[in-house]
N, C-alpha and C. Protein backbone atom coordinates (compact mmCIF):
# COMPACT_ATOMS: atom_id res chain seq x y z
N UNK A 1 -7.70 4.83 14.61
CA UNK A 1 -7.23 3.50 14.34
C UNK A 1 -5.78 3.59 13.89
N UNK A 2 -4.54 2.88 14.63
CA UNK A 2 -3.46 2.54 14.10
C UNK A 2 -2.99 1.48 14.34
N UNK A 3 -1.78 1.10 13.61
CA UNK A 3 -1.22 0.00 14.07
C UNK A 3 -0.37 0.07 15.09
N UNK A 4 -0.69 -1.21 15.47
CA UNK A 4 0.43 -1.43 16.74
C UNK A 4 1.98 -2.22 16.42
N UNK A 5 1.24 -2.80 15.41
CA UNK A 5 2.83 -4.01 14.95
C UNK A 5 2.02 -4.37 12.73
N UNK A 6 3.82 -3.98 12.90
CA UNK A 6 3.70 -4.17 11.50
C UNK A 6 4.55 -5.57 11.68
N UNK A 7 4.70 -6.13 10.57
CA UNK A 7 6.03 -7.30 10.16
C UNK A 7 5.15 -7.84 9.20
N UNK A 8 6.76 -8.16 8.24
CA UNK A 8 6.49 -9.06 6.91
C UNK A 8 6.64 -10.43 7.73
N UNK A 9 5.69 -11.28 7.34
CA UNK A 9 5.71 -12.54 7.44
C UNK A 9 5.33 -13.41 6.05
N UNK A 10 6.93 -14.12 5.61
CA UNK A 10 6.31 -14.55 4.32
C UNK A 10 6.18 -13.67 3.25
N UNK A 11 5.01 -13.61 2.53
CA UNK A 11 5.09 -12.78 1.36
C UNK A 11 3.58 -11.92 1.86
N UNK A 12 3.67 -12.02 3.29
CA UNK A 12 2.37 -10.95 3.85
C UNK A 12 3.03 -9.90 4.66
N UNK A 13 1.96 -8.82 4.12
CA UNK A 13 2.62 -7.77 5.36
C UNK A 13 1.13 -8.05 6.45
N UNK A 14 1.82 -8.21 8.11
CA UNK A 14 1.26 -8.44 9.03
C UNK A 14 0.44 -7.10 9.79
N UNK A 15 -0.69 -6.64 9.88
CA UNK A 15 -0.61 -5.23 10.76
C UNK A 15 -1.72 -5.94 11.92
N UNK A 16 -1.28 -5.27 13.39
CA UNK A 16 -2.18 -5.59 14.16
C UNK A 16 -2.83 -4.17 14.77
N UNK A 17 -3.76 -3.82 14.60
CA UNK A 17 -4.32 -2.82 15.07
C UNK A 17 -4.36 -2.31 16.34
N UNK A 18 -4.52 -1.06 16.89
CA UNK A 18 -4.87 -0.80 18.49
C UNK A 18 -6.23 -1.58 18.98
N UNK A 19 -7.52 -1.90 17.96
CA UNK A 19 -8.52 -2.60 18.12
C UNK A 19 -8.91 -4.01 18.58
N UNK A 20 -6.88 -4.72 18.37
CA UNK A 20 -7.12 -6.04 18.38
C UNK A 20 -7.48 -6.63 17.05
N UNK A 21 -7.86 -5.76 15.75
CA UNK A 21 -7.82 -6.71 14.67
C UNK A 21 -6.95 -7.10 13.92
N UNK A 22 -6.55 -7.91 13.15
CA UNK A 22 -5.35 -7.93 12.47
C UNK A 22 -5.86 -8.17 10.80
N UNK A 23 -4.82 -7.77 10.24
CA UNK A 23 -5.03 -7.41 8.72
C UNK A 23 -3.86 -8.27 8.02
N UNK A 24 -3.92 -8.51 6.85
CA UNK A 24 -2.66 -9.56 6.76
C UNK A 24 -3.19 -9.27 4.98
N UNK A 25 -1.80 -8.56 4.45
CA UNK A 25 -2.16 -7.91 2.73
C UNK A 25 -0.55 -8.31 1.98
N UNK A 26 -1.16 -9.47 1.07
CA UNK A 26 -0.01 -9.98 0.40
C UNK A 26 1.05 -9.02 0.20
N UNK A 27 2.24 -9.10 -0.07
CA UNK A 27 3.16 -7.86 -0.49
C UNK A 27 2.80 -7.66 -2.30
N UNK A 28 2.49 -8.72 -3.26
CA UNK A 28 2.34 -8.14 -4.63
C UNK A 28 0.68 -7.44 -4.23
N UNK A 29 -0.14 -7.68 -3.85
CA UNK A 29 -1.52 -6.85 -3.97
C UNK A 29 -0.89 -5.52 -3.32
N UNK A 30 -0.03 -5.36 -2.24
CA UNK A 30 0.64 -3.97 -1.80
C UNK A 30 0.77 -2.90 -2.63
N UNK A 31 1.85 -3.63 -3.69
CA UNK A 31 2.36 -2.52 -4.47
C UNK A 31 1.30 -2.64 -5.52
N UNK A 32 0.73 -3.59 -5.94
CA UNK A 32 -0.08 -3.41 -6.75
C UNK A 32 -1.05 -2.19 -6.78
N UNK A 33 -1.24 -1.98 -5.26
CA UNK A 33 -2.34 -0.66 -4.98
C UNK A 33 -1.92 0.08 -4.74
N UNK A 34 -0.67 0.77 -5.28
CA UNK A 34 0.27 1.94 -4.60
C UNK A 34 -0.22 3.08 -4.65
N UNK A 35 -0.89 4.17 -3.65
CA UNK A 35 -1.56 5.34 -4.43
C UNK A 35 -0.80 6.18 -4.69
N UNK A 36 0.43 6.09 -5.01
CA UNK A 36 1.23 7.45 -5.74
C UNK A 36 0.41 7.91 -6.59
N UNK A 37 0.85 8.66 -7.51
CA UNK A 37 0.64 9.55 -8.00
C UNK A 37 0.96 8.93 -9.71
N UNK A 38 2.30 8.41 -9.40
CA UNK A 38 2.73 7.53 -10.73
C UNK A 38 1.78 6.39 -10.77
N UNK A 39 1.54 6.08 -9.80
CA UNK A 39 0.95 3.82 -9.66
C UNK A 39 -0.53 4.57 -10.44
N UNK A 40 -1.34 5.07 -9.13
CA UNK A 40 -2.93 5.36 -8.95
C UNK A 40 -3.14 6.40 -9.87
N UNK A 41 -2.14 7.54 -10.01
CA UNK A 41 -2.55 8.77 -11.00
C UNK A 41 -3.38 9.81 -10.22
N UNK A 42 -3.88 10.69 -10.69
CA UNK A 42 -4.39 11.87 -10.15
C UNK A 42 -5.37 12.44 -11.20
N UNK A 43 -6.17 13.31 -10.53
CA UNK A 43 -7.04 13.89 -10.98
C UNK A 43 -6.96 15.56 -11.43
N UNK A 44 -6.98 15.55 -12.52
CA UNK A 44 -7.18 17.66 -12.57
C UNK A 44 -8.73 18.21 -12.52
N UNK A 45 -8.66 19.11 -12.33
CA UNK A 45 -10.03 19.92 -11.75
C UNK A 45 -10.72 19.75 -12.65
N UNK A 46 -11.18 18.72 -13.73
CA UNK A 46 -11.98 18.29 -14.42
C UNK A 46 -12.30 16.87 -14.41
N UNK A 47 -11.32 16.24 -13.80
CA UNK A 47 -11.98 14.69 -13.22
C UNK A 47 -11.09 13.80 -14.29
N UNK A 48 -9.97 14.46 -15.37
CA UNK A 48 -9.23 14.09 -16.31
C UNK A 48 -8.22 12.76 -15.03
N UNK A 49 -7.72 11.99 -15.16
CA UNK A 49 -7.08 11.04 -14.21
C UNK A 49 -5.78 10.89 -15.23
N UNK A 50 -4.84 10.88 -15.37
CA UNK A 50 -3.47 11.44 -15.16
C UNK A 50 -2.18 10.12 -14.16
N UNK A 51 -1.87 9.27 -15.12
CA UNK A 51 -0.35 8.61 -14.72
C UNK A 51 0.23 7.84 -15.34
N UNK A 52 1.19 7.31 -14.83
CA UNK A 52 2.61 7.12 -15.40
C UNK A 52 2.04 5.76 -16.16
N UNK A 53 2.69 4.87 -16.89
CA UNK A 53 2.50 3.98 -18.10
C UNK A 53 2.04 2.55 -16.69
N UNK A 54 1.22 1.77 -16.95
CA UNK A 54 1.37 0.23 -16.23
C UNK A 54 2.89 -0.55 -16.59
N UNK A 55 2.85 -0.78 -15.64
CA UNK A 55 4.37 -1.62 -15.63
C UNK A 55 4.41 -3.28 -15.25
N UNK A 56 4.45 -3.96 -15.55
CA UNK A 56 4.35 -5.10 -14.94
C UNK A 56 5.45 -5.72 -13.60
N UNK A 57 4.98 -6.18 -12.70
CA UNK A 57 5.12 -6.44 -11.19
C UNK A 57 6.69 -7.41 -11.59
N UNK A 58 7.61 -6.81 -11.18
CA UNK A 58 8.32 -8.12 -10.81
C UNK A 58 8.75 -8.38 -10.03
N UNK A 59 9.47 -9.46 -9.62
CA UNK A 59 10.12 -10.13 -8.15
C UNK A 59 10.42 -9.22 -7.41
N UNK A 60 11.47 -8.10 -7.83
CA UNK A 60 11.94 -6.92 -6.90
C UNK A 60 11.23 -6.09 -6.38
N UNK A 61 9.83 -6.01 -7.22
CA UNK A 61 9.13 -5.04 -7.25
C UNK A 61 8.05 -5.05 -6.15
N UNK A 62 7.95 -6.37 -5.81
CA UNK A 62 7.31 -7.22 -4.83
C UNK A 62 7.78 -7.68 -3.52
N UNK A 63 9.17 -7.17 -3.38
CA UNK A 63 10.56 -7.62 -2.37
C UNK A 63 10.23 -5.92 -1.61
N UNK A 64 9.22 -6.31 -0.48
CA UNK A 64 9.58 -4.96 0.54
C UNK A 64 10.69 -5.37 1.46
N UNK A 65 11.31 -4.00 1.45
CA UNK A 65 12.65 -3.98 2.23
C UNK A 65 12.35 -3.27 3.30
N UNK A 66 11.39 -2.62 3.60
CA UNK A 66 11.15 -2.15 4.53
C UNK A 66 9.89 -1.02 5.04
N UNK A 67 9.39 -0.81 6.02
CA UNK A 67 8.37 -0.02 6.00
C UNK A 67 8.36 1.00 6.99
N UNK A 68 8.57 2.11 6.42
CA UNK A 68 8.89 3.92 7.77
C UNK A 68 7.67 4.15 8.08
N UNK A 69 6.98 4.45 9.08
CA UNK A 69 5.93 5.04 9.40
C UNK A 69 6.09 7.14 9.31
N UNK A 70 5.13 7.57 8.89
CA UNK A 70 5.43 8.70 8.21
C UNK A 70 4.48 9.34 9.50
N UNK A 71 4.51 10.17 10.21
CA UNK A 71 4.10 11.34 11.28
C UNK A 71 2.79 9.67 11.88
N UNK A 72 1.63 10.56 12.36
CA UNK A 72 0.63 9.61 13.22
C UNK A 72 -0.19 8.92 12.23
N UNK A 73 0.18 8.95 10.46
CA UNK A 73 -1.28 8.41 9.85
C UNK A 73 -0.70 7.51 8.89
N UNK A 74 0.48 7.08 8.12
CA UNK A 74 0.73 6.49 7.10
C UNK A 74 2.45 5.77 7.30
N UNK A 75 2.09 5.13 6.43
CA UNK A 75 3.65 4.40 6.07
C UNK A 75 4.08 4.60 4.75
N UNK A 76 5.17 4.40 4.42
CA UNK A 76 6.24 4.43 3.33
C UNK A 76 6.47 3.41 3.07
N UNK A 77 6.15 2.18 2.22
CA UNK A 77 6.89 0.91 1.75
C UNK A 77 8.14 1.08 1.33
N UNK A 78 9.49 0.54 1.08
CA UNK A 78 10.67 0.98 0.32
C UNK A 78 10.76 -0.66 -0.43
N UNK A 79 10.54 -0.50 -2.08
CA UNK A 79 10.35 -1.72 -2.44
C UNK A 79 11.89 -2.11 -3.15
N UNK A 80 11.99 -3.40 -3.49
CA UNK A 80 13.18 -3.90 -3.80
C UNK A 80 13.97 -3.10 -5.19
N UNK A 81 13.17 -2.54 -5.72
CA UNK A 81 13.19 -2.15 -7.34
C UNK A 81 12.87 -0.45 -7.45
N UNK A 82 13.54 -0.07 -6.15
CA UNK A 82 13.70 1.31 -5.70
C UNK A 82 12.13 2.02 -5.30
N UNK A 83 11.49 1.60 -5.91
CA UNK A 83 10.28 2.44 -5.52
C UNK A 83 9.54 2.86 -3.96
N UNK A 84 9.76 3.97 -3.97
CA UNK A 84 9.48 4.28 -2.22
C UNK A 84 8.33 5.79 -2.26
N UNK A 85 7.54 5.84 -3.12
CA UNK A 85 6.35 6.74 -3.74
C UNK A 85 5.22 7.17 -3.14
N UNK A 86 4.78 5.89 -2.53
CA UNK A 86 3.40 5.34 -1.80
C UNK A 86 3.11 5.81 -0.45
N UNK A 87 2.47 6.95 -0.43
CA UNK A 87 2.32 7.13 1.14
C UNK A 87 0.58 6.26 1.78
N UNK A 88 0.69 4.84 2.40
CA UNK A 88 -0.27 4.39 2.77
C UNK A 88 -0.36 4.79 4.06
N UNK A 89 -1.81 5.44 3.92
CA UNK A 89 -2.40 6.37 5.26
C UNK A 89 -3.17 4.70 5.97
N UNK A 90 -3.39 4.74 7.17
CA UNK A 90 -3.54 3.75 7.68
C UNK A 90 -4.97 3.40 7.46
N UNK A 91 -5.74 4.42 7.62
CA UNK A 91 -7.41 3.64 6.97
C UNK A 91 -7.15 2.92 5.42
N UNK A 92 -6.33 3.33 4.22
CA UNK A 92 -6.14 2.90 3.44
C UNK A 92 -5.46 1.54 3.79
N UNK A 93 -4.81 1.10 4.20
CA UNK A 93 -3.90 -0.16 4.41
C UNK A 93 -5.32 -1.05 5.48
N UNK A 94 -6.14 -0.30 6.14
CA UNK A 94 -7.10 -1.35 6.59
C UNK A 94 -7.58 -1.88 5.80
N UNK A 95 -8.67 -0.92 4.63
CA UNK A 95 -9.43 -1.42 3.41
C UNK A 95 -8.83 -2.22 2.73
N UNK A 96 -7.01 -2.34 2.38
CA UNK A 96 -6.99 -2.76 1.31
C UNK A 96 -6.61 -4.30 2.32
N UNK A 97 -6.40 -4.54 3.82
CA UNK A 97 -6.63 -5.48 4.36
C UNK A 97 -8.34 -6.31 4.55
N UNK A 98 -8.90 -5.37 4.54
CA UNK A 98 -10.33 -5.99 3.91
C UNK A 98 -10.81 -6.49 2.51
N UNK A 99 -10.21 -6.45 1.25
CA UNK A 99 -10.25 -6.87 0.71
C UNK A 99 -9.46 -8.46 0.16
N UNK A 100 -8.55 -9.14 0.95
CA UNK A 100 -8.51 -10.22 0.94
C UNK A 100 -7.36 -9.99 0.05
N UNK A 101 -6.98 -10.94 -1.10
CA UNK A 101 -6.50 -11.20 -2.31
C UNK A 101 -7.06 -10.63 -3.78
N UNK A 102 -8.38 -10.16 -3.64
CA UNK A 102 -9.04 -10.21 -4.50
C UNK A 102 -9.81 -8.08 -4.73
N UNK A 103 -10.78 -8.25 -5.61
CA UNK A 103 -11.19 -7.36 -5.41
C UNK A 103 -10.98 -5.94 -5.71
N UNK A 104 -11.32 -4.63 -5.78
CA UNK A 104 -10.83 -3.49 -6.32
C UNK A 104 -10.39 -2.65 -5.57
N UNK A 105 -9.06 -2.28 -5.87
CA UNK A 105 -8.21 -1.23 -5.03
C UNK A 105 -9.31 -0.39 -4.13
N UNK A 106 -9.66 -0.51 -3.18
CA UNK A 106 -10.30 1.41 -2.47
C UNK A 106 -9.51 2.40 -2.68
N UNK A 107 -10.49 3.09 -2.23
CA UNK A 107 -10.28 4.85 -3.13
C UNK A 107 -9.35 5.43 -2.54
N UNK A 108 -8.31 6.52 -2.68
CA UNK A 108 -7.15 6.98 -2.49
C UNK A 108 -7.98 8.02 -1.51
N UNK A 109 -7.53 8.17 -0.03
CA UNK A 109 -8.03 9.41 0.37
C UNK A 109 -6.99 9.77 1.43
């Protein structure tokens, strides 16, 4: 599964799949689910979860400037407020297009 067409439309990012489905994921729920490492955190070989402080969302932070596709599986958001961290692998950017507006981040894989 990949995309065929990305574009921001509005304050949505647009993806249309090779399947014909299309996914449509606000830009603040985006970054909201960033799985860096800083956003999502990480795990040590004891299941300890590990990251950087919550920050609260602002305008810039929410302003994608643009989106690189990274080799055949993920993209790079580059957000207004420098942050460019997030490698969204494309099954991840489906799920978090299945979840609507609402709902709990899926799992980082």
């Amino acid at each position: 599964m990949r995309p065929t067409q990305l574009q921001i439309i509005g304050n949505d990012l647009a993806i249309v799949w090779d399947d014909g489905q299309e996914s449509y994921i606000s830009l603040p729920i985006l970054r909201r689910h960033c799985p860096c490492a800083g956003c999502a955190g990480e795990r040590d070989i004891f299941g300890n979860l590990y990251k950087g402080p919550d920050r609260p969302l602002t305008a810039r932070g929410a302003q994608l400037l643009r989106i690189d596709p990274i080799g055949g599986y993920a993209v790079q958001p580059f957000w207004g407020d420098g942050h460019n961290a997030g490698l969204y692998t494309y099954d991840y950017l489906r799920r978090l297009g299945a979840l609507g507006d609402g709902g709990s981040p899926p799992a980082v894989t």
